[in-house]
Protein backbone atom coordinates (compact mmCIF):
# COMPACT_ATOMS: atom_id res chain seq x y z
CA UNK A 1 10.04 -4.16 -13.53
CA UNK A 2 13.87 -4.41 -13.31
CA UNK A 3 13.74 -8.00 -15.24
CA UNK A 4 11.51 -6.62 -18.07
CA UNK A 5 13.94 -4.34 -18.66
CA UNK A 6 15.99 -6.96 -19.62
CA UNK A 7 13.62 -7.72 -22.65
CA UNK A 8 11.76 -4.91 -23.73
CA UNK A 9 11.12 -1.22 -22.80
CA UNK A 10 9.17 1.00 -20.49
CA UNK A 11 7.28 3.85 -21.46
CA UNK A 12 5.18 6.12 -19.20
CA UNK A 13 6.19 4.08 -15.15
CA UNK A 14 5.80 6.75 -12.96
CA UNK A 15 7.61 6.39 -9.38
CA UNK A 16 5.25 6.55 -6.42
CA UNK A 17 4.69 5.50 -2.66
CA UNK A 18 2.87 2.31 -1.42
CA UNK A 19 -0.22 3.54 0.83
CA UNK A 20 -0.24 5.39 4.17
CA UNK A 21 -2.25 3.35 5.92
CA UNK A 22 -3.76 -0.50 6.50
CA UNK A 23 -0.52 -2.18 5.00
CA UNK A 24 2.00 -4.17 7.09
CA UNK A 25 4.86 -1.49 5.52
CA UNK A 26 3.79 1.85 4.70
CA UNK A 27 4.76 4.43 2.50
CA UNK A 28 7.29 2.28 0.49
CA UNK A 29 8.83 3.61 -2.86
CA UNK A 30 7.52 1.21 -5.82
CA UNK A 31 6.38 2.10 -9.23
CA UNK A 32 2.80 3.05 -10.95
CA UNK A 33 2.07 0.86 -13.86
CA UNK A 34 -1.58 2.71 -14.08
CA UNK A 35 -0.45 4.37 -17.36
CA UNK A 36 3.08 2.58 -18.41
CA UNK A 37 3.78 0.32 -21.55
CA UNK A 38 6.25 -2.26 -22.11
CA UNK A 39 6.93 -3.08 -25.47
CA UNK A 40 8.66 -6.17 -26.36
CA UNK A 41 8.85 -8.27 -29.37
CA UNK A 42 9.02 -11.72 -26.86
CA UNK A 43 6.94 -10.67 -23.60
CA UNK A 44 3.18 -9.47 -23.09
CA UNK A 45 3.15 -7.51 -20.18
CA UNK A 46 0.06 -6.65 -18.67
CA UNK A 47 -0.65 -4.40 -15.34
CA UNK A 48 -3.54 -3.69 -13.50
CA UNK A 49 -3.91 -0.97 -10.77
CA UNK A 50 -6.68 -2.09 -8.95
CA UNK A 51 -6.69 0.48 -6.30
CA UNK A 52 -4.47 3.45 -5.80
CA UNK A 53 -2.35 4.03 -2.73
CA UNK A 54 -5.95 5.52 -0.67
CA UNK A 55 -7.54 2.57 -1.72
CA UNK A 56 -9.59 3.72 -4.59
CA UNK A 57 -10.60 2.23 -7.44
CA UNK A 58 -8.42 2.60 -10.36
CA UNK A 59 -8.46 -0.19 -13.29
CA UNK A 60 -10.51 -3.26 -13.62
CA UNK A 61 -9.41 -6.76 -15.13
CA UNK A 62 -10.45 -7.50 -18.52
CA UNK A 63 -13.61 -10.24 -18.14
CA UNK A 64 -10.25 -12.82 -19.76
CA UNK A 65 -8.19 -11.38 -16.86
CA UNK A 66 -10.92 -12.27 -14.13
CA UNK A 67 -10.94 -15.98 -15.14
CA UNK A 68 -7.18 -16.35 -14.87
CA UNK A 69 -7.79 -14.12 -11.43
CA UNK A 70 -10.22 -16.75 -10.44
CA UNK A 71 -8.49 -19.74 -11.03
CA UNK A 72 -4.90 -17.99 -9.98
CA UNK A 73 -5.37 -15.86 -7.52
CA UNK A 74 -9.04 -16.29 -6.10
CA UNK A 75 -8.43 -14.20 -2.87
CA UNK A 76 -7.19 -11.46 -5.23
CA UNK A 77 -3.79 -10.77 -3.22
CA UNK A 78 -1.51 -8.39 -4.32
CA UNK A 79 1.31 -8.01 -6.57
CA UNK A 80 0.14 -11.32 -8.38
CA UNK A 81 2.46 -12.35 -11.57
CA UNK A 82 1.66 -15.27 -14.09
CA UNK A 83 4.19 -15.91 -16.53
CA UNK A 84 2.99 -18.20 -19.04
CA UNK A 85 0.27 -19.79 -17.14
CA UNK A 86 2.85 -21.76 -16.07
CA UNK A 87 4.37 -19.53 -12.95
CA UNK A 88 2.81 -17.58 -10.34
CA UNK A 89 3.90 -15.69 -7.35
CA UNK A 90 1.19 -14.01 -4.90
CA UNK A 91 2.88 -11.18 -2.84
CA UNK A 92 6.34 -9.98 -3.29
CA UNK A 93 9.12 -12.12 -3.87
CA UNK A 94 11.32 -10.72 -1.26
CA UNK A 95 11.00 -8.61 2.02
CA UNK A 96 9.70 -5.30 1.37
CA UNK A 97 11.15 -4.21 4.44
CA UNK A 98 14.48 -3.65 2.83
CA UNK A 99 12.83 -0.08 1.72
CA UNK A 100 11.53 1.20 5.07
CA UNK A 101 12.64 4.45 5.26
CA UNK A 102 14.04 4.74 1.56
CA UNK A 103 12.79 7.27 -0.38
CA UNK A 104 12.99 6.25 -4.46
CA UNK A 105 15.79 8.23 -5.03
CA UNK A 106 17.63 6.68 -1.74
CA UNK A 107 16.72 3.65 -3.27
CA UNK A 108 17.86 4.31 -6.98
CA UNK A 109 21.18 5.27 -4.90
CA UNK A 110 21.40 1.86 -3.54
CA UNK A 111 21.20 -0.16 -6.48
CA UNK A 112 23.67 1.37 -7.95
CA UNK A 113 26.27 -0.12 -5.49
CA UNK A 114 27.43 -3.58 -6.06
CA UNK A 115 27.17 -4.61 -2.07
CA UNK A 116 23.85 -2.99 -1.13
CA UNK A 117 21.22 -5.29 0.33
CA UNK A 118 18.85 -3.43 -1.96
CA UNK A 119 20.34 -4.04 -5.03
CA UNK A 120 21.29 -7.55 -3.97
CA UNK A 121 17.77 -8.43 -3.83
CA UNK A 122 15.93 -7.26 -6.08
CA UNK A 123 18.68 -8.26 -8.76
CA UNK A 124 18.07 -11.68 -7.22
CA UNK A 125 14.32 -11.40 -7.30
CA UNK A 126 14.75 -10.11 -11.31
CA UNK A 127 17.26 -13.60 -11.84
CA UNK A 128 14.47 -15.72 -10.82
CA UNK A 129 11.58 -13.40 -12.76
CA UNK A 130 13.73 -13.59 -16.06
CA UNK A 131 14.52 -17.20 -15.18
CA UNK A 132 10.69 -18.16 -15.35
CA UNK A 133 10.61 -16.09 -18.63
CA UNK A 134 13.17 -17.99 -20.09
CA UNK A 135 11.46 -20.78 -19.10
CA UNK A 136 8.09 -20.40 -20.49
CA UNK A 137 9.20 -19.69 -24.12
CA UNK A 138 12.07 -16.69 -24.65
CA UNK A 139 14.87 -17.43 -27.26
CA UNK A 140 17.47 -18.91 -25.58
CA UNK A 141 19.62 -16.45 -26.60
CA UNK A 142 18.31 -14.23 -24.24
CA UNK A 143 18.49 -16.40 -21.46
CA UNK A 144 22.89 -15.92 -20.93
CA UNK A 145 22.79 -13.82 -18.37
CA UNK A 146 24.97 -15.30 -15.54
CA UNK A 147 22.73 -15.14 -12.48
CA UNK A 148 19.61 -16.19 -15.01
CA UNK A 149 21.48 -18.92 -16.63
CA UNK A 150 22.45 -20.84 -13.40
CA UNK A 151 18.99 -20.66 -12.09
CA UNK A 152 17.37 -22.00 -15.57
CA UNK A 153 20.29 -24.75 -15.52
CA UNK A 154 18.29 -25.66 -11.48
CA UNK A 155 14.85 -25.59 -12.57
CA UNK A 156 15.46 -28.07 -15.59
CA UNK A 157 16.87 -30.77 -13.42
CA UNK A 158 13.91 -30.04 -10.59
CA UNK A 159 11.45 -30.35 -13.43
CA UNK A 160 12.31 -33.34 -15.43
């Protein structure tokens, strides 16, 4: 969420809590994309709930969506991101113990200080997002952002 902001605009995320129950961490501030938009004029974003936070069923995957599913992400895990079909991540790309015991507004608190582990990671978790961005197609121009910029300037010598 925090890296598409970098490139676009949200309309409609609605704050919420990750379930009560049958999770490793429980009851962890995160976001509901069930009715958002992001409009961009270089990224399509799209977000599936599958299940709400009592495990019910919420929104189901375009038959297109399935495929990529299938050949991506056959155990169906959970967050799953493709960028480009080029990048994938299956889980969380950092600990999401870092919000036990945050509620979203504690957490909103945190990332606005420079030195908070919160804010430290997930800016480092949207560096690498926006990174893979960058690298699957967005106008370089975009792409200057220090902590983005360094990381694109890694990947290129790892993948030539």
């Amino acid at each position: 969420m925090r890296s598409l902001q970098k490139f676009g605009q949200w309309e409609g995320l609605k704050q919420t809590i990750s379930a009560a129950r049958d999770e490793q961490y429980l009851n962890l501030p995160t976001y509901d994309f069930t009715k958002a938009t992001y409009t961009s004029s270089h990224i399509e974003f799209v977000a599936r709930e599958i299940k709400d936070r009592e495990f019910k069923p919420l929104q189901k995957p375009l038959k297109t969506e399935e495929k990529l599913l299938r050949k991506f992400n056959p155990k169906k895990e959970i967050p799953f991101l493709l960028i480009g079909g080029r990048f994938m991540q299956i889980g969380s790309g950092f600990p999401p113990k870092i919000f036990i015991g945050h509620t979203f507004r504690q957490t909103e608190t945190e990332l606005k200080k420079a030195e908070s582990e919160i804010r430290k990671t997930i800016d480092e978790e949207a560096n690498i997002i926006s990174a893979l961005l960058c690298l699957s197609g967005l106008p370089p121009e975009l792409c200057k952002e220090a902590g983005t910029a360094e990381l694109i300037a890694q990947a290129n010598t790892r993948l030539t």
